[in-house]
N, C-alpha and C. Protein backbone atom coordinates (compact mmCIF):
# COMPACT_ATOMS: atom_id res chain seq x y z
N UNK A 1 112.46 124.00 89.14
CA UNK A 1 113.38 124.39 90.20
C UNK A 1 113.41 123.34 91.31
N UNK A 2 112.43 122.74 91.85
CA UNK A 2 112.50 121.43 92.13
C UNK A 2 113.22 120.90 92.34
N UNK A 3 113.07 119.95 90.69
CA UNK A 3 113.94 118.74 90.68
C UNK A 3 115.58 119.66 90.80
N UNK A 4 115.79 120.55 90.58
CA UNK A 4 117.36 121.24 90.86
C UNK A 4 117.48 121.13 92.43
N UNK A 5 116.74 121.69 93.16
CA UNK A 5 117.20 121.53 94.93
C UNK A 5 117.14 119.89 95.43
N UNK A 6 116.46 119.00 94.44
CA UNK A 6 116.37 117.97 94.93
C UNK A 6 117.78 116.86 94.75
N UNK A 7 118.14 117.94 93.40
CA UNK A 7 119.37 116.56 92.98
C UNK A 7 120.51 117.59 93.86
N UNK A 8 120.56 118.80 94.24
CA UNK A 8 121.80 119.43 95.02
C UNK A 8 121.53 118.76 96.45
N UNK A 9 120.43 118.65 97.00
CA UNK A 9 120.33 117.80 97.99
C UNK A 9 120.94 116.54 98.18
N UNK A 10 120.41 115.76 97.36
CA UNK A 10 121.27 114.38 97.10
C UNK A 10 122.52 114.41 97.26
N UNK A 11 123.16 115.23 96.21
CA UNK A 11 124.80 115.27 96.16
C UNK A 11 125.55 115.38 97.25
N UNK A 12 124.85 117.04 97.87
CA UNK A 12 125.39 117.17 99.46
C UNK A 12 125.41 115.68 100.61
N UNK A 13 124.47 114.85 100.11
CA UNK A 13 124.06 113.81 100.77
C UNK A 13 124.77 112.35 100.77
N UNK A 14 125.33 112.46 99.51
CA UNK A 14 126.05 111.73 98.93
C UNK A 14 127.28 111.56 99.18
N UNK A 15 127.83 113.34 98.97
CA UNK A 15 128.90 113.29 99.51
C UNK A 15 129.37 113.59 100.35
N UNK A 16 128.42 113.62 101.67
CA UNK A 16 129.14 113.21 103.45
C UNK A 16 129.04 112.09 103.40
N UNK A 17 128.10 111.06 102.48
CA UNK A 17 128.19 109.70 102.95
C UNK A 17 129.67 109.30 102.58
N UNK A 18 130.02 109.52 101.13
CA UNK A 18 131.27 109.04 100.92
C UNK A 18 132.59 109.59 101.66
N UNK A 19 132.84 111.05 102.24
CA UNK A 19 133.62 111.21 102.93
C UNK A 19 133.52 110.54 104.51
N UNK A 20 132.82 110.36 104.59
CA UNK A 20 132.49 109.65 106.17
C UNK A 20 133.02 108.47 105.89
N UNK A 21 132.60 107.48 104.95
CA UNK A 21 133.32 106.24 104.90
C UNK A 21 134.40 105.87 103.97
N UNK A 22 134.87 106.26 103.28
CA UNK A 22 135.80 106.11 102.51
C UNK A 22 137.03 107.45 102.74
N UNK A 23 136.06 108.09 103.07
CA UNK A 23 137.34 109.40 103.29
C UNK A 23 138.12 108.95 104.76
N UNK A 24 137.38 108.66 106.00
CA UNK A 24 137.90 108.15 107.11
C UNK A 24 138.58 106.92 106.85
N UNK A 25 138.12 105.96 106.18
CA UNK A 25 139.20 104.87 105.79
C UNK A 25 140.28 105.36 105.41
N UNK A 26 140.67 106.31 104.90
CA UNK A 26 142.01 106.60 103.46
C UNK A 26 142.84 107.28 104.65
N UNK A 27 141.79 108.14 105.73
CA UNK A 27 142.62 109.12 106.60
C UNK A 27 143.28 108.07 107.85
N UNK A 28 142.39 107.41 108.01
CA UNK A 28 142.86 106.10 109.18
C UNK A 28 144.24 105.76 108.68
N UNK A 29 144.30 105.06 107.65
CA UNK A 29 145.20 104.34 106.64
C UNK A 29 146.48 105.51 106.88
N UNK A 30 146.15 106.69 105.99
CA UNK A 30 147.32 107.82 106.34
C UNK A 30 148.14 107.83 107.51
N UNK A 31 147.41 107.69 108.80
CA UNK A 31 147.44 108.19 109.99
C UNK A 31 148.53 106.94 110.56
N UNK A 32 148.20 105.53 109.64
CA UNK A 32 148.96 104.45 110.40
C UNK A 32 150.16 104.53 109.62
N UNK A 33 150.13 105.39 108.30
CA UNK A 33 151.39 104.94 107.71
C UNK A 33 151.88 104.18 106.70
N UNK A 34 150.60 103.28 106.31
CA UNK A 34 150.72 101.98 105.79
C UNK A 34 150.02 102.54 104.36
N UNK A 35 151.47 102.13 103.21
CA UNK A 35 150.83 102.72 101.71
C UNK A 35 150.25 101.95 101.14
N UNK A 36 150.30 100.37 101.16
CA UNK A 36 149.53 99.66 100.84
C UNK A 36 147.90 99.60 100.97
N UNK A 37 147.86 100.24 101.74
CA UNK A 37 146.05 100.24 102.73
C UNK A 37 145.86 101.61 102.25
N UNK A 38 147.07 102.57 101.91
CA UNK A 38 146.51 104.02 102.09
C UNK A 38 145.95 103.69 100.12
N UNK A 39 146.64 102.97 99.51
CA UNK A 39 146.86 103.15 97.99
C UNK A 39 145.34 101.92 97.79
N UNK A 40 144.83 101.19 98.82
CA UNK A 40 144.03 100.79 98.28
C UNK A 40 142.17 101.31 98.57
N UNK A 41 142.61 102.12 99.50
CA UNK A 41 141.78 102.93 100.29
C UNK A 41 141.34 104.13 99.57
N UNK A 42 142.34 104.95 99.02
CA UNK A 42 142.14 105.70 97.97
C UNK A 42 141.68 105.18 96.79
N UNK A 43 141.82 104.24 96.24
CA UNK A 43 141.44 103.40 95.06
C UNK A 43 139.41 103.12 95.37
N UNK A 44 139.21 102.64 96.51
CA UNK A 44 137.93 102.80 96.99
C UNK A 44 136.86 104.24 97.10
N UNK A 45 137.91 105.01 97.33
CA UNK A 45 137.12 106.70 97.25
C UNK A 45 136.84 107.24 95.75
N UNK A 46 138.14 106.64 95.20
CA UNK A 46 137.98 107.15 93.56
C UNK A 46 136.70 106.06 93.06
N UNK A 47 136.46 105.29 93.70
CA UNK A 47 135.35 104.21 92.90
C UNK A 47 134.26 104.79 93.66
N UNK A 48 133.96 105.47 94.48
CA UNK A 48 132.74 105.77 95.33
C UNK A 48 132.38 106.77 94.21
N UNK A 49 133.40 107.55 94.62
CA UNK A 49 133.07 109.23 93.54
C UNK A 49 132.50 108.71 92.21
N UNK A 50 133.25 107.84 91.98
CA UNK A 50 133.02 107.56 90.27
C UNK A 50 131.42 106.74 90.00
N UNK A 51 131.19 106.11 91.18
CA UNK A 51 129.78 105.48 91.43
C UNK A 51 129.03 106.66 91.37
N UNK A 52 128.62 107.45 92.04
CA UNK A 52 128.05 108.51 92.59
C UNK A 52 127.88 109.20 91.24
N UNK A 53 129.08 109.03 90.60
CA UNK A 53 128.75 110.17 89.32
C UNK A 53 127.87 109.62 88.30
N UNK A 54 128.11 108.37 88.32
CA UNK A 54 127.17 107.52 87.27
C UNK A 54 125.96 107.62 87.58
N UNK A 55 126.17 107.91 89.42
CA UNK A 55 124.10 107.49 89.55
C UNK A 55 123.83 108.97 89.09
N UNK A 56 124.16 109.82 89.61
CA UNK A 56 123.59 110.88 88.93
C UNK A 56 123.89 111.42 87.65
N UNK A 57 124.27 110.95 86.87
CA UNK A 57 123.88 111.11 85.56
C UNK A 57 122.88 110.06 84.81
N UNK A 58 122.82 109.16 85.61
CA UNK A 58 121.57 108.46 85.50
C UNK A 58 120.33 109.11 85.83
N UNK A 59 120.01 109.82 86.99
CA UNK A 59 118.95 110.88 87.21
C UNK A 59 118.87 112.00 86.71
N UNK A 60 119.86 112.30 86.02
CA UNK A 60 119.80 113.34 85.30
C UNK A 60 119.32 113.39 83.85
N UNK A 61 119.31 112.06 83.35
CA UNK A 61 119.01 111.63 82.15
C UNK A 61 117.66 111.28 82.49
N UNK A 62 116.78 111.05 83.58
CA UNK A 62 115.23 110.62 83.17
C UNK A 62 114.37 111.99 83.46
């Protein structure tokens, strides 16, 4: 039971980090208008998430 509160910890942890920085980038971007910045900004959140998922299925596998 542990290692379960430890990896829900992480995640929660994980993912304020990525909404804090990548989510505020994409919303900045929104906010100015600009689709170029918004389309590459989002492109950065989908690679965070997609990072994030790899690491933890990497910890989930040892």
């Amino acid at each position: 039971m542990r290692k379960r509160d430890d990896v829900e910890n992480w995640a929660v942890y994980r993912a304020q980090q990525i909404l804090m920085r990548e989510g505020m980038d994409l919303a900045l971007s929104a906010r100015d208008l600009d689709s170029s910045t918004i389309r590459a900004k989002g492109k950065l959140l989908a690679m965070a998430i997609a990072a994030s998922l790899l690491e933890a299925s990497a910890v989930a596998a040892e």
